[in-house]
C-alpha atoms as a PDB file:
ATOM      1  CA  UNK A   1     131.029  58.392 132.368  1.00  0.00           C
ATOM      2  CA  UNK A   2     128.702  55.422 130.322  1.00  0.00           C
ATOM      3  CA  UNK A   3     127.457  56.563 127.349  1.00  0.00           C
ATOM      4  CA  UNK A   4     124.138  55.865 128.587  1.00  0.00           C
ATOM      5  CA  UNK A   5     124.008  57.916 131.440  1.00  0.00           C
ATOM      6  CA  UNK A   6     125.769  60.703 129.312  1.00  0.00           C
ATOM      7  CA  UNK A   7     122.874  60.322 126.971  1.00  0.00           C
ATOM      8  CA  UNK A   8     120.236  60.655 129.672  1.00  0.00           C
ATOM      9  CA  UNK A   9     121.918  63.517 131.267  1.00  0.00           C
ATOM     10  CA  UNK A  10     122.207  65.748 127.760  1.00  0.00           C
ATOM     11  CA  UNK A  11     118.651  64.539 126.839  1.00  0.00           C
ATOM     12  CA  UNK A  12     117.857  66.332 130.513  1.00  0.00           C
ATOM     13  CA  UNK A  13     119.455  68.944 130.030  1.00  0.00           C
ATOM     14  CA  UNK A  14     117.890  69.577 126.354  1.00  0.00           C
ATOM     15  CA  UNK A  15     114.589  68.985 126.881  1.00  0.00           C
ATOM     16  CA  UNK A  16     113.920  69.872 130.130  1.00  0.00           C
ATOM     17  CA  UNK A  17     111.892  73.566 130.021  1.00  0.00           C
ATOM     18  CA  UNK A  18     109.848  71.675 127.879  1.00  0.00           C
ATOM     19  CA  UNK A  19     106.221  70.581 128.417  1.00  0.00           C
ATOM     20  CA  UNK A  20     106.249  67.030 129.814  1.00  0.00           C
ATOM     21  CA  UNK A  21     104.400  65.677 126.736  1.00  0.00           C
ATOM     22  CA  UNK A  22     106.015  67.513 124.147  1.00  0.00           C
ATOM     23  CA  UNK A  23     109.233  66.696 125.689  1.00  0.00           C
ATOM     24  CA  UNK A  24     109.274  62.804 125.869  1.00  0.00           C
ATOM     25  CA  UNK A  25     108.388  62.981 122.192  1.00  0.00           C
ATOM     26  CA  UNK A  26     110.879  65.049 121.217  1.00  0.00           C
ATOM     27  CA  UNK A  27     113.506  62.602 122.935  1.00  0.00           C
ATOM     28  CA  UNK A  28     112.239  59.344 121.717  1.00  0.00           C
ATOM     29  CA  UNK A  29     111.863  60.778 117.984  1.00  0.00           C
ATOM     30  CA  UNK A  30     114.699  63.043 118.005  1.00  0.00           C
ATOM     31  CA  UNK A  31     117.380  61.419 119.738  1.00  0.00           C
ATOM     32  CA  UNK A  32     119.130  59.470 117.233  1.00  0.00           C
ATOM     33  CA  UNK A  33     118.666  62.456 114.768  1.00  0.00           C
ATOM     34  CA  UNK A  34     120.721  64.628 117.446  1.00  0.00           C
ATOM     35  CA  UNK A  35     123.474  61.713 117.966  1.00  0.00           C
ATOM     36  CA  UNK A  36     123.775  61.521 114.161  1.00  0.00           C
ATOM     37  CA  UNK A  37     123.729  65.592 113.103  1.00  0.00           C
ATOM     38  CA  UNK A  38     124.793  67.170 116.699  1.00  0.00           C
ATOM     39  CA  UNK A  39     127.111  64.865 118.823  1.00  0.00           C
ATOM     40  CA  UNK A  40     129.663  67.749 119.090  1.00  0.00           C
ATOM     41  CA  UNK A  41     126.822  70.149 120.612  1.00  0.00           C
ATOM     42  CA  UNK A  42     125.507  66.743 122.929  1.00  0.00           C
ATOM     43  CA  UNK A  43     129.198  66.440 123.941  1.00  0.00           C
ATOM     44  CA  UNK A  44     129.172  69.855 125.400  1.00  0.00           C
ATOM     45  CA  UNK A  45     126.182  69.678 127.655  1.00  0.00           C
ATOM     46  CA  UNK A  46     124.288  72.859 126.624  1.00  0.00           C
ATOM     47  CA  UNK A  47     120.659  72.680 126.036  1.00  0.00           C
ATOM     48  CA  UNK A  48     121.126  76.000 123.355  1.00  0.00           C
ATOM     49  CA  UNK A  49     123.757  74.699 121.807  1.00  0.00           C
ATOM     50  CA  UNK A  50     122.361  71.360 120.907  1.00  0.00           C
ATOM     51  CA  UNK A  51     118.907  73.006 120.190  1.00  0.00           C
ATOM     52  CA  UNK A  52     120.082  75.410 117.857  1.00  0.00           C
ATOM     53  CA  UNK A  53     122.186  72.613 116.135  1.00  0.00           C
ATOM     54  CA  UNK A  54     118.928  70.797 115.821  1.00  0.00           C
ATOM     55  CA  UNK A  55     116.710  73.409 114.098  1.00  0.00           C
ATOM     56  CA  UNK A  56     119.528  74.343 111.837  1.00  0.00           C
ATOM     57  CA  UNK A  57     119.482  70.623 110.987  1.00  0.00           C
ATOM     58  CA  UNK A  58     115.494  69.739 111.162  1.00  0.00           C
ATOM     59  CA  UNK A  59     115.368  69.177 107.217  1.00  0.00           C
ATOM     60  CA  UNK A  60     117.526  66.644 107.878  1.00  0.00           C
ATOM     61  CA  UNK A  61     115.732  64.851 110.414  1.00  0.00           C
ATOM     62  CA  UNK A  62     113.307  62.085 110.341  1.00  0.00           C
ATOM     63  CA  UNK A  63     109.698  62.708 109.823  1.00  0.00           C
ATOM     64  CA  UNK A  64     108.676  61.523 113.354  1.00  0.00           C
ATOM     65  CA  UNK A  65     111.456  63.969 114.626  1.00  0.00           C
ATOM     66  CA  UNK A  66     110.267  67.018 112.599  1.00  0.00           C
ATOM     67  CA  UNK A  67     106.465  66.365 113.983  1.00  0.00           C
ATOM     68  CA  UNK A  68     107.313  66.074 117.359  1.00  0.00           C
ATOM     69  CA  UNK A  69     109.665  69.473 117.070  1.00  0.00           C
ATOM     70  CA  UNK A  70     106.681  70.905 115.706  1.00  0.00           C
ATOM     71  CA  UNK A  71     104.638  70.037 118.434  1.00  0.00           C
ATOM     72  CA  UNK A  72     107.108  71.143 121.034  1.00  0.00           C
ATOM     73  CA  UNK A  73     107.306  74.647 119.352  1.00  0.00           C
ATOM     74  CA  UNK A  74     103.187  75.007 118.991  1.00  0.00           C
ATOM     75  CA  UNK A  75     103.135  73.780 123.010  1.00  0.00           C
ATOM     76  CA  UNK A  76     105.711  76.766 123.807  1.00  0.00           C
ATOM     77  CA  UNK A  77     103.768  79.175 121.641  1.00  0.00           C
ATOM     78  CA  UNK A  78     100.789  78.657 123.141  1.00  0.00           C
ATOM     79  CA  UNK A  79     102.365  78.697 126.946  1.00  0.00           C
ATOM     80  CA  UNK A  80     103.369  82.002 125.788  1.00  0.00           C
ATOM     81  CA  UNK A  81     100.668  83.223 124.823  1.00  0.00           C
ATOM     82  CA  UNK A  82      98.833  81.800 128.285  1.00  0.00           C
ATOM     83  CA  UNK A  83     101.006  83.943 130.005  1.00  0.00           C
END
């Protein structure tokens, strides 16, 4: 498998119960931070595992990574609360 389609399919599978907006932000500012602190989790295709990985590393991240994980947690919040 290219590495680029491997990268598209984990981003997929990461992001995708997330609002469309919130979602394409969180890939283009998060994904190097994920290749860099969670390749291991990427590697194994699971959406929790890499997740998880990422908040337990979101200090770490870059600012633009940390905002738009912000924004992607407010935007589930508030679908939850729609509901």
């Amino acid at each position: 498998m290219s590495k680029a389609v491997f990268i598209l399919t984990a981003s997929a599978l990461l992001l995708s119960t997330a609002p469309l907006s919130a979602q394409d932000n969180v890939r283009q500012a998060c994904m190097p931070d994920i290749r860099k602190y969670c390749s291991a989790e990427l590697a194994t295709f699971s959406r929790d595992n890499v997740r998880a990985c990422l908040i337990k590393n979101i200090k770490k991240t870059s600012p633009a990574c940390q905002v738009a994980a912000k924004a992607r947690r407010d935007a589930e919040r508030a679908k939850k609360k729609g509901n």
